[in-house]
C-alpha atoms as a PDB file:
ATOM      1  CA  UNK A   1     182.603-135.841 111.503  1.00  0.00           C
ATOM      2  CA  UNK A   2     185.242-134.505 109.582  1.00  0.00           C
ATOM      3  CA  UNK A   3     188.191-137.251 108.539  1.00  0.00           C
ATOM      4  CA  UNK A   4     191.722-136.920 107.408  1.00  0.00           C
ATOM      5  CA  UNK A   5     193.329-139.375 105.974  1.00  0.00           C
ATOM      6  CA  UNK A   6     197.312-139.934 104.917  1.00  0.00           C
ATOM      7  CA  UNK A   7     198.556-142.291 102.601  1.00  0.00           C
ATOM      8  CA  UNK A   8     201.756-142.739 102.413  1.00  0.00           C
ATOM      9  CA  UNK A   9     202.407-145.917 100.134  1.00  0.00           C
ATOM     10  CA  UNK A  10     201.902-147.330  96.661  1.00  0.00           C
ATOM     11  CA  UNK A  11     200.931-151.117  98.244  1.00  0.00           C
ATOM     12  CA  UNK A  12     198.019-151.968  95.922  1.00  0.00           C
ATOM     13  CA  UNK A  13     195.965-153.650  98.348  1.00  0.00           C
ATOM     14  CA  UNK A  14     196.769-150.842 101.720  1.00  0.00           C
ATOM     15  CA  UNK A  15     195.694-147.939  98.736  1.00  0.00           C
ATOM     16  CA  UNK A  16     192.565-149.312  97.401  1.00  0.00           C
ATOM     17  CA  UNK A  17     191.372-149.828 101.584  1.00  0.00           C
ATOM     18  CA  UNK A  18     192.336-146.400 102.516  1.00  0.00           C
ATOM     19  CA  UNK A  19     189.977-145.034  99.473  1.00  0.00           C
ATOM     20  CA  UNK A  20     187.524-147.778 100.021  1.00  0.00           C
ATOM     21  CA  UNK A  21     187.030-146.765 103.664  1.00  0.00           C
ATOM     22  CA  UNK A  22     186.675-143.310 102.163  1.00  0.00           C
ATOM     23  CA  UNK A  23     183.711-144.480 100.054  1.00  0.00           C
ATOM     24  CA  UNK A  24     182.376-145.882 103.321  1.00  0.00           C
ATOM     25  CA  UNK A  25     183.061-142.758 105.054  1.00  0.00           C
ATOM     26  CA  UNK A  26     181.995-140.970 102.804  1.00  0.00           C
ATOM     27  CA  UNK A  27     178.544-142.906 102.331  1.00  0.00           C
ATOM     28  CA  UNK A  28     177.819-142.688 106.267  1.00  0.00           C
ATOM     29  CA  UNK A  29     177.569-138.758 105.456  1.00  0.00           C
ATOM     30  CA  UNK A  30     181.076-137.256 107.235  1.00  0.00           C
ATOM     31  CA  UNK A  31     183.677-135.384 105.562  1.00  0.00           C
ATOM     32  CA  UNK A  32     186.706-137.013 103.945  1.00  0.00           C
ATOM     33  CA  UNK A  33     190.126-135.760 103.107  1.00  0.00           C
ATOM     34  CA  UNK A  34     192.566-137.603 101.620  1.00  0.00           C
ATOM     35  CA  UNK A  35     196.085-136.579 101.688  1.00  0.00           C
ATOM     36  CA  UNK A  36     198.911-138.150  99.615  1.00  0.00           C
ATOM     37  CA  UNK A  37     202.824-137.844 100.360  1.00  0.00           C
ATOM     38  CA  UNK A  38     205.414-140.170  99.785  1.00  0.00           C
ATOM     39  CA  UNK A  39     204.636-143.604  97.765  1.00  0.00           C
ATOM     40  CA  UNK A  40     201.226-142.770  97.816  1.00  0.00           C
ATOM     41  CA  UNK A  41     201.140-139.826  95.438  1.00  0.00           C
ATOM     42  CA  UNK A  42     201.634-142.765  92.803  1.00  0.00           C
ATOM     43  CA  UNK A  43     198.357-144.397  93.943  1.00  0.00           C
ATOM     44  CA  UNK A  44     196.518-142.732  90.280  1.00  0.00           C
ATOM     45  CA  UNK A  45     198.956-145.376  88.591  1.00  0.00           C
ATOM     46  CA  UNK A  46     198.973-148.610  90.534  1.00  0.00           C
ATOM     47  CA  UNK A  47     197.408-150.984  88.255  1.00  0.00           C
ATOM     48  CA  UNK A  48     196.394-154.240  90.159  1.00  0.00           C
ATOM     49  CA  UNK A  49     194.608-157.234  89.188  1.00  0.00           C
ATOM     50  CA  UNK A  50     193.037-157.827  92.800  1.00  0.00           C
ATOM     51  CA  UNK A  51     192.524-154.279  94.021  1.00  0.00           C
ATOM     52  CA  UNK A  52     191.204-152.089  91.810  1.00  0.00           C
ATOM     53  CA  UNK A  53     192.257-148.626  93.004  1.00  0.00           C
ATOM     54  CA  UNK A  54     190.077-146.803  90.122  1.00  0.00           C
ATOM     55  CA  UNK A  55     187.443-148.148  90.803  1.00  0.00           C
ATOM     56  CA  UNK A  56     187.557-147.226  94.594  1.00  0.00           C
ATOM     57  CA  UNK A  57     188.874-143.726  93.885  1.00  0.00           C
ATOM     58  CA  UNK A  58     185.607-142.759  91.332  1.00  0.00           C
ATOM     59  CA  UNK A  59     182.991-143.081  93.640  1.00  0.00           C
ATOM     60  CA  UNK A  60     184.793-141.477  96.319  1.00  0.00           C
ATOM     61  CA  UNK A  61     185.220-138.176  94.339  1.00  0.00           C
ATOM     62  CA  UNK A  62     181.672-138.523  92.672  1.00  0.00           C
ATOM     63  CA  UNK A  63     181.036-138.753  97.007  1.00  0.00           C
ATOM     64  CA  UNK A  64     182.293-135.584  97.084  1.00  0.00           C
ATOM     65  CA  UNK A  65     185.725-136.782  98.436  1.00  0.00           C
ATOM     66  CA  UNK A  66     188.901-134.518  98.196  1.00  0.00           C
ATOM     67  CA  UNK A  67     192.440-135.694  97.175  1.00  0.00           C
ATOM     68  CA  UNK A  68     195.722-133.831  97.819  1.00  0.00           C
ATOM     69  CA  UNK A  69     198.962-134.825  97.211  1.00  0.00           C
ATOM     70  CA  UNK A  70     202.384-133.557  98.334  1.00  0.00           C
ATOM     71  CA  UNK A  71     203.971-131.117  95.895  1.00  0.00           C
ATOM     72  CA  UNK A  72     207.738-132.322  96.352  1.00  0.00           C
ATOM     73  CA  UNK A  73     206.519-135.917  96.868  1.00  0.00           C
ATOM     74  CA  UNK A  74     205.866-135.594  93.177  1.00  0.00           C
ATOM     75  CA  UNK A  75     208.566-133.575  91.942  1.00  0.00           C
ATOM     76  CA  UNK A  76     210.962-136.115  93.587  1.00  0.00           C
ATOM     77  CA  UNK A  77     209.328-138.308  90.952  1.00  0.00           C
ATOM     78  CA  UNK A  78     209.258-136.161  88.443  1.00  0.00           C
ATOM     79  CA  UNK A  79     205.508-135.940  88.366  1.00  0.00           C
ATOM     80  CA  UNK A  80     202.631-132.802  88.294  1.00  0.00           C
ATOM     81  CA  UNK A  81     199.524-132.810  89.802  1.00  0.00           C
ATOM     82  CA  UNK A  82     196.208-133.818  88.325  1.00  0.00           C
ATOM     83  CA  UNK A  83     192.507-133.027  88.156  1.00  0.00           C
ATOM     84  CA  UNK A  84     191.445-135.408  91.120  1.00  0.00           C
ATOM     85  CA  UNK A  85     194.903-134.794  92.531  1.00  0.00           C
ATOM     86  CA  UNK A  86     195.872-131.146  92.928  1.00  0.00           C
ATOM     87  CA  UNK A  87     199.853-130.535  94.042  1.00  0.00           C
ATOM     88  CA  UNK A  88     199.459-129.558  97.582  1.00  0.00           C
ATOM     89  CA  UNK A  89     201.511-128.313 100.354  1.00  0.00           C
ATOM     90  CA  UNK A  90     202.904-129.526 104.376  1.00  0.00           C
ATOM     91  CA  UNK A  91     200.862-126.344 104.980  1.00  0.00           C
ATOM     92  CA  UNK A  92     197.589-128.121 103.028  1.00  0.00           C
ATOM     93  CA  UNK A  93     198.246-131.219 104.837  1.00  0.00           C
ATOM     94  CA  UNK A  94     198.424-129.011 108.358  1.00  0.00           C
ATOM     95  CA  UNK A  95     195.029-127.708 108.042  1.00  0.00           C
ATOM     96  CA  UNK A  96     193.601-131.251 107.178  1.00  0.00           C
ATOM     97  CA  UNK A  97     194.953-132.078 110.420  1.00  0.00           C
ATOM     98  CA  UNK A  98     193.838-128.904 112.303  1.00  0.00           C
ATOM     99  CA  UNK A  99     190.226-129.392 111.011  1.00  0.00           C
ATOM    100  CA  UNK A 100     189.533-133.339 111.342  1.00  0.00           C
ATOM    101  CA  UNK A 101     187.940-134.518 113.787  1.00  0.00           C
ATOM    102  CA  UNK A 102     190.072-137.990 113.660  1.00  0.00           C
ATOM    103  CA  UNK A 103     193.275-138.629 110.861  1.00  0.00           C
ATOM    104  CA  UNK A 104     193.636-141.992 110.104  1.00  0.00           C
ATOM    105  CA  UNK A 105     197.491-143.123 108.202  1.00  0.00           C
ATOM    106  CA  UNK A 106     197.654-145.687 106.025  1.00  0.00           C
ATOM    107  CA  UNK A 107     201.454-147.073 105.001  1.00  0.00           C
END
């Protein structure tokens, strides 16, 4: 199965369960995309005592996961894209819908 999901937040503990149901995902052998807009294209910075976002987000792109994040979602906060998270577009984030089986939002 092929699985979208959207995170729209930067709430430590909704983050680091999006990516760790990812992992999960990701582990029962479907295909996961996530996509970031809004709060959640800061979700490479949270730092959290509790909920560890890093260490959720490594195995889920050593799982072969794939992270996109909204291009003007990060320009509004005057940040670029990254290595694990490419700047992406409402046209990116349409085809992640088109071609998942299920999207799932989280914030």
């Amino acid at each position: 199965m092929k699985i979208g999901i959207v995170i729209g937040t930067n709430e430590p503990e909704v983050v680091w369960n999006a990516f760790r149901f990812g992992v999960t995902a990701l582990k029962s052998n479907h295909e996961v995309k996530v996509f970031l807009m809004n709060k959640g294209v800061e979700a490479e910075d949270i730092k959290d005592e509790k909920y560890n976002i890093k260490e959720q987000i490594e195995p889920y792109i050593v799982g072969k996961g794939q992270i996109l994040a909204c291009g003007t979602c990060l320009e509004t906060r005057k940040k670029s894209g990254s290595q694990i998270c490419p700047i992406s577009t409402m046209n990116d984030l349409l085809a992640m819908i088109e071609e998942s089986d299920k999207i799932l939002t989280f914030g």
